[in-house]
N, C-alpha and C. Protein backbone atom coordinates (compact mmCIF):
# COMPACT_ATOMS: atom_id res chain seq x y z
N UNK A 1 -13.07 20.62 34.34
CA UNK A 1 -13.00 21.45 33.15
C UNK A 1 -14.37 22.05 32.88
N UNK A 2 -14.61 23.39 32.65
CA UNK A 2 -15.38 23.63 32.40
C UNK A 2 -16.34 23.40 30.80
N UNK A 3 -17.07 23.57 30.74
CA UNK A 3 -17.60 23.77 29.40
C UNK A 3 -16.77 24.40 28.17
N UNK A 4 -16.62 25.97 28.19
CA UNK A 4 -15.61 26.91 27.53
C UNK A 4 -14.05 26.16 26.82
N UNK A 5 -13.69 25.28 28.06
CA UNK A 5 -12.37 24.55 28.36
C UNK A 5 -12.32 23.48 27.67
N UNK A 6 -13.53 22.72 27.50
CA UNK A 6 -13.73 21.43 26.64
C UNK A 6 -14.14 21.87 25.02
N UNK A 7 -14.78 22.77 25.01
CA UNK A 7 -15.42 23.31 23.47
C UNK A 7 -13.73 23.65 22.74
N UNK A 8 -12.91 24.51 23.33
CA UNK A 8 -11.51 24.81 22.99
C UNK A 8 -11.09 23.75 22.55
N UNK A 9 -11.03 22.96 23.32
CA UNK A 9 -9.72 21.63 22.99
C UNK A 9 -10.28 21.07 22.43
N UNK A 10 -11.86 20.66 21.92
CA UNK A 10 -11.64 20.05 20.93
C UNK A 10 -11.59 20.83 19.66
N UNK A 11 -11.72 22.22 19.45
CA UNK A 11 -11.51 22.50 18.57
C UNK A 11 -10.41 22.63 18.54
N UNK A 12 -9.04 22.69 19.41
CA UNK A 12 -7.49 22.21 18.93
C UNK A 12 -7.87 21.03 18.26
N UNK A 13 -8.03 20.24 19.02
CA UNK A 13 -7.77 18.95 18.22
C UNK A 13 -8.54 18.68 16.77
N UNK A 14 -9.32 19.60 16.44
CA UNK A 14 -10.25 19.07 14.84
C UNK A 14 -9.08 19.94 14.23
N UNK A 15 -8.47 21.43 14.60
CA UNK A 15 -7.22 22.01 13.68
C UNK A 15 -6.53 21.16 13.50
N UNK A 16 -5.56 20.46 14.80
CA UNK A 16 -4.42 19.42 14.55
C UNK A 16 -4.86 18.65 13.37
N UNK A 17 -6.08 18.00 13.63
CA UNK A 17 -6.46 17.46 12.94
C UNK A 17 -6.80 17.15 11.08
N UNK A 18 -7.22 18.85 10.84
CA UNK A 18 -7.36 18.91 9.44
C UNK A 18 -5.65 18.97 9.12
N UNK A 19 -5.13 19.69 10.23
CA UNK A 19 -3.53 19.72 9.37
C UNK A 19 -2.63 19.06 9.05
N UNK A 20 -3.14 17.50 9.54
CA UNK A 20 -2.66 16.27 9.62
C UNK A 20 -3.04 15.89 8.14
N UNK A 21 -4.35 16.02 7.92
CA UNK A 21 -4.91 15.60 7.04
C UNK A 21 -4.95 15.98 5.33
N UNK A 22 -4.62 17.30 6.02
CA UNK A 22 -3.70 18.10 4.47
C UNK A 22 -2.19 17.50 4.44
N UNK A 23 -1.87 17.65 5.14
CA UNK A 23 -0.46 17.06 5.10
C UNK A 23 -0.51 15.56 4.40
N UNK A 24 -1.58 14.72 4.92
CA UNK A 24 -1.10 13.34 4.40
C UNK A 24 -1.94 13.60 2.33
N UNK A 25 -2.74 14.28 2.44
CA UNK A 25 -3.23 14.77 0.97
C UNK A 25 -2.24 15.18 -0.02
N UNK A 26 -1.43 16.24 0.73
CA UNK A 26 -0.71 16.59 -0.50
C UNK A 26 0.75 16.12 -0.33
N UNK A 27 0.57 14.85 0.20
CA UNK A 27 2.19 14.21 -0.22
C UNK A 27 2.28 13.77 -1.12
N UNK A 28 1.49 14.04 -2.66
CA UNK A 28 1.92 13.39 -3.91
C UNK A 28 1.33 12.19 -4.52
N UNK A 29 0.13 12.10 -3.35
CA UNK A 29 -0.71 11.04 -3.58
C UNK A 29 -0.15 9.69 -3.54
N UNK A 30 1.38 9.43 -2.86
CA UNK A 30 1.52 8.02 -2.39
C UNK A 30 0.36 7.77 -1.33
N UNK A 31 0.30 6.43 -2.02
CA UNK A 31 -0.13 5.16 -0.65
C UNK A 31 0.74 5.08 0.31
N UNK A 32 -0.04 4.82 1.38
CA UNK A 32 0.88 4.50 2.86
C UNK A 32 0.12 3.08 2.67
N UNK A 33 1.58 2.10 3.18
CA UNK A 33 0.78 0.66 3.51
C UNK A 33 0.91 0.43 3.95
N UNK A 34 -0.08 -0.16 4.72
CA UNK A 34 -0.57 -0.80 5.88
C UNK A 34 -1.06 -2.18 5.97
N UNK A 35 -0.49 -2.82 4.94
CA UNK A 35 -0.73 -4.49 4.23
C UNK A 35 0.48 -4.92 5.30
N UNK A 36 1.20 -5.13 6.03
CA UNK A 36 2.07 -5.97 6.51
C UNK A 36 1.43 -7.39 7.03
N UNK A 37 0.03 -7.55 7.41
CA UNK A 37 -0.25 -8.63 7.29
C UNK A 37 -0.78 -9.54 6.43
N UNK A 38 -0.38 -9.25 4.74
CA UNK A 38 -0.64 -9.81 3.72
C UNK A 38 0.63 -10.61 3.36
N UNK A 39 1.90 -10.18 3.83
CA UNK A 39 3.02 -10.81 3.26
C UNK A 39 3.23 -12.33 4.09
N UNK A 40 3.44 -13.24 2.70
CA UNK A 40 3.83 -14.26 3.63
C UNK A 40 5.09 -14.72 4.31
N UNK A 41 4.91 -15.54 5.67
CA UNK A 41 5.71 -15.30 6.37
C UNK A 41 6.98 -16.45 6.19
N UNK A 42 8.24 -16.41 6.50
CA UNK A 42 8.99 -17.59 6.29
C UNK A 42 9.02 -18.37 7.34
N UNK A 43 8.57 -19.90 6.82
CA UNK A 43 8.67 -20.87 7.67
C UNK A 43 9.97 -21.06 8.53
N UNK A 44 10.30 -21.19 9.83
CA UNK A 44 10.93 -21.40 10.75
C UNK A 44 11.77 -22.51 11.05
N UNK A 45 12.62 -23.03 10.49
CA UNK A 45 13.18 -23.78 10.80
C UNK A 45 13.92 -24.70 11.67
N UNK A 46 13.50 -25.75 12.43
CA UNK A 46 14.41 -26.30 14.05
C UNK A 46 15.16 -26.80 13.16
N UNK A 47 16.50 -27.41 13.91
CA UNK A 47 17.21 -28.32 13.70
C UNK A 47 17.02 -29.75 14.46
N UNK A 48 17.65 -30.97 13.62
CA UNK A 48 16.75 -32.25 14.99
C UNK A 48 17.14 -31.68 16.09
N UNK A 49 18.10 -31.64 16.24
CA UNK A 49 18.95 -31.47 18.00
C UNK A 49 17.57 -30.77 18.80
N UNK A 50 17.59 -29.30 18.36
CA UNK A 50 16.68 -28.44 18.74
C UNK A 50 15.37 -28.87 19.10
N UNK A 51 14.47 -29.65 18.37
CA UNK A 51 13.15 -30.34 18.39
C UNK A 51 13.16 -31.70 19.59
N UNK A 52 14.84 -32.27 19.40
CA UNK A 52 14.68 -33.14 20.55
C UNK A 52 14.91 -32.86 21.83
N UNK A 53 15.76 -31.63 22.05
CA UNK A 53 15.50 -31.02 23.40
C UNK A 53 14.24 -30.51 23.90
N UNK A 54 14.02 -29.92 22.80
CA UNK A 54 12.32 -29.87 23.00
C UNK A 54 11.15 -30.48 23.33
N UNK A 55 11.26 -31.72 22.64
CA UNK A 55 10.51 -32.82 22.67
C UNK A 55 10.86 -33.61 24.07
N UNK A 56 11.45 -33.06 24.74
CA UNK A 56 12.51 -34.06 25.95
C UNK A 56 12.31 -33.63 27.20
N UNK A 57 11.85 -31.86 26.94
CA UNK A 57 11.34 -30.67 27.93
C UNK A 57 9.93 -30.83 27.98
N UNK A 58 9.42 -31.29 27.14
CA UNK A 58 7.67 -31.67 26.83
C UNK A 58 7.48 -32.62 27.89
N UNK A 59 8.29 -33.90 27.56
CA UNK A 59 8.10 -35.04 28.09
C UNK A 59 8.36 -34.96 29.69
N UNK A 60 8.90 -34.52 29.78
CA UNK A 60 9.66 -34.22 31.48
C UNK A 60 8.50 -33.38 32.58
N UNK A 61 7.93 -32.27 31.78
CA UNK A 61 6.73 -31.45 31.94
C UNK A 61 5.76 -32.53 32.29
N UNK A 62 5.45 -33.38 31.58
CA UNK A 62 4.49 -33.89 31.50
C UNK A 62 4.74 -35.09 32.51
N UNK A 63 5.65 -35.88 33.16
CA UNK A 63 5.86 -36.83 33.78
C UNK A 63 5.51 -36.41 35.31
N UNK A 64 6.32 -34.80 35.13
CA UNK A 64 6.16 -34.09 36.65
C UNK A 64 4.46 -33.95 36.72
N UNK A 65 4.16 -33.78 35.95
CA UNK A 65 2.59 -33.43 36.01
C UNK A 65 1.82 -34.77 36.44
N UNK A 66 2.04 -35.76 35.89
CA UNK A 66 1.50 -37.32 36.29
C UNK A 66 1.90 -37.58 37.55
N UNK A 67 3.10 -37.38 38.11
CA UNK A 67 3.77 -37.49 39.22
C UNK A 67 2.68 -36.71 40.11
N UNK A 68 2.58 -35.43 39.89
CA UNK A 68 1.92 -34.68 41.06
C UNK A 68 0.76 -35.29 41.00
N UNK A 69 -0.41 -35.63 39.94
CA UNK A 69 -1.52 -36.08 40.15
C UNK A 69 -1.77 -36.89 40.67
N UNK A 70 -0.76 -38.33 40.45
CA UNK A 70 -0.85 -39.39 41.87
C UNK A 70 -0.96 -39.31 42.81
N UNK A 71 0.37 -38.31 43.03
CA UNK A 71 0.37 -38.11 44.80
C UNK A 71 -0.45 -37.39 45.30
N UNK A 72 -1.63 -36.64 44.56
CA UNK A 72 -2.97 -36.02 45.03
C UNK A 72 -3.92 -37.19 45.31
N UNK A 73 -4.00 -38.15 44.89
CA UNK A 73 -5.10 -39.16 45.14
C UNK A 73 -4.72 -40.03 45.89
């Protein structure tokens, strides 16, 4: 790209730009929010069943893992 070619485009992009920027000005002066990580979140609930399959997949993980380390030494 030449010089000429780069000076252009960015002056597209500062137009796009202000027209973006009028646009978000004169919408009436709402806020846009952007807080979604202020709301708190709802705790998650398992059921036992759920936690003991879980807890059962942990354990199993972990036996295979002891298993392999023996048979390395």
């Amino acid at each position: 790209m030449s010089r000429e070619e780069l000076i252009a485009a960015v002056d597209e992009e500062i137009s796009r730009l202000e027209k973006v920027r009028a646009l978000l000005q004169s919408s009436g002066g709402s806020r846009i929010s952007t807080s979604f990580g202020n709301r708190p979140r709802k705790k998650r609930v398992l059921s036992a069943d759920a936690r003991a399959r879980i807890a059962a997949a942990q354990k199993r993980r972990w036996a295979k893992q002891k298993a392999g380390q023996s048979a390395k030494k």
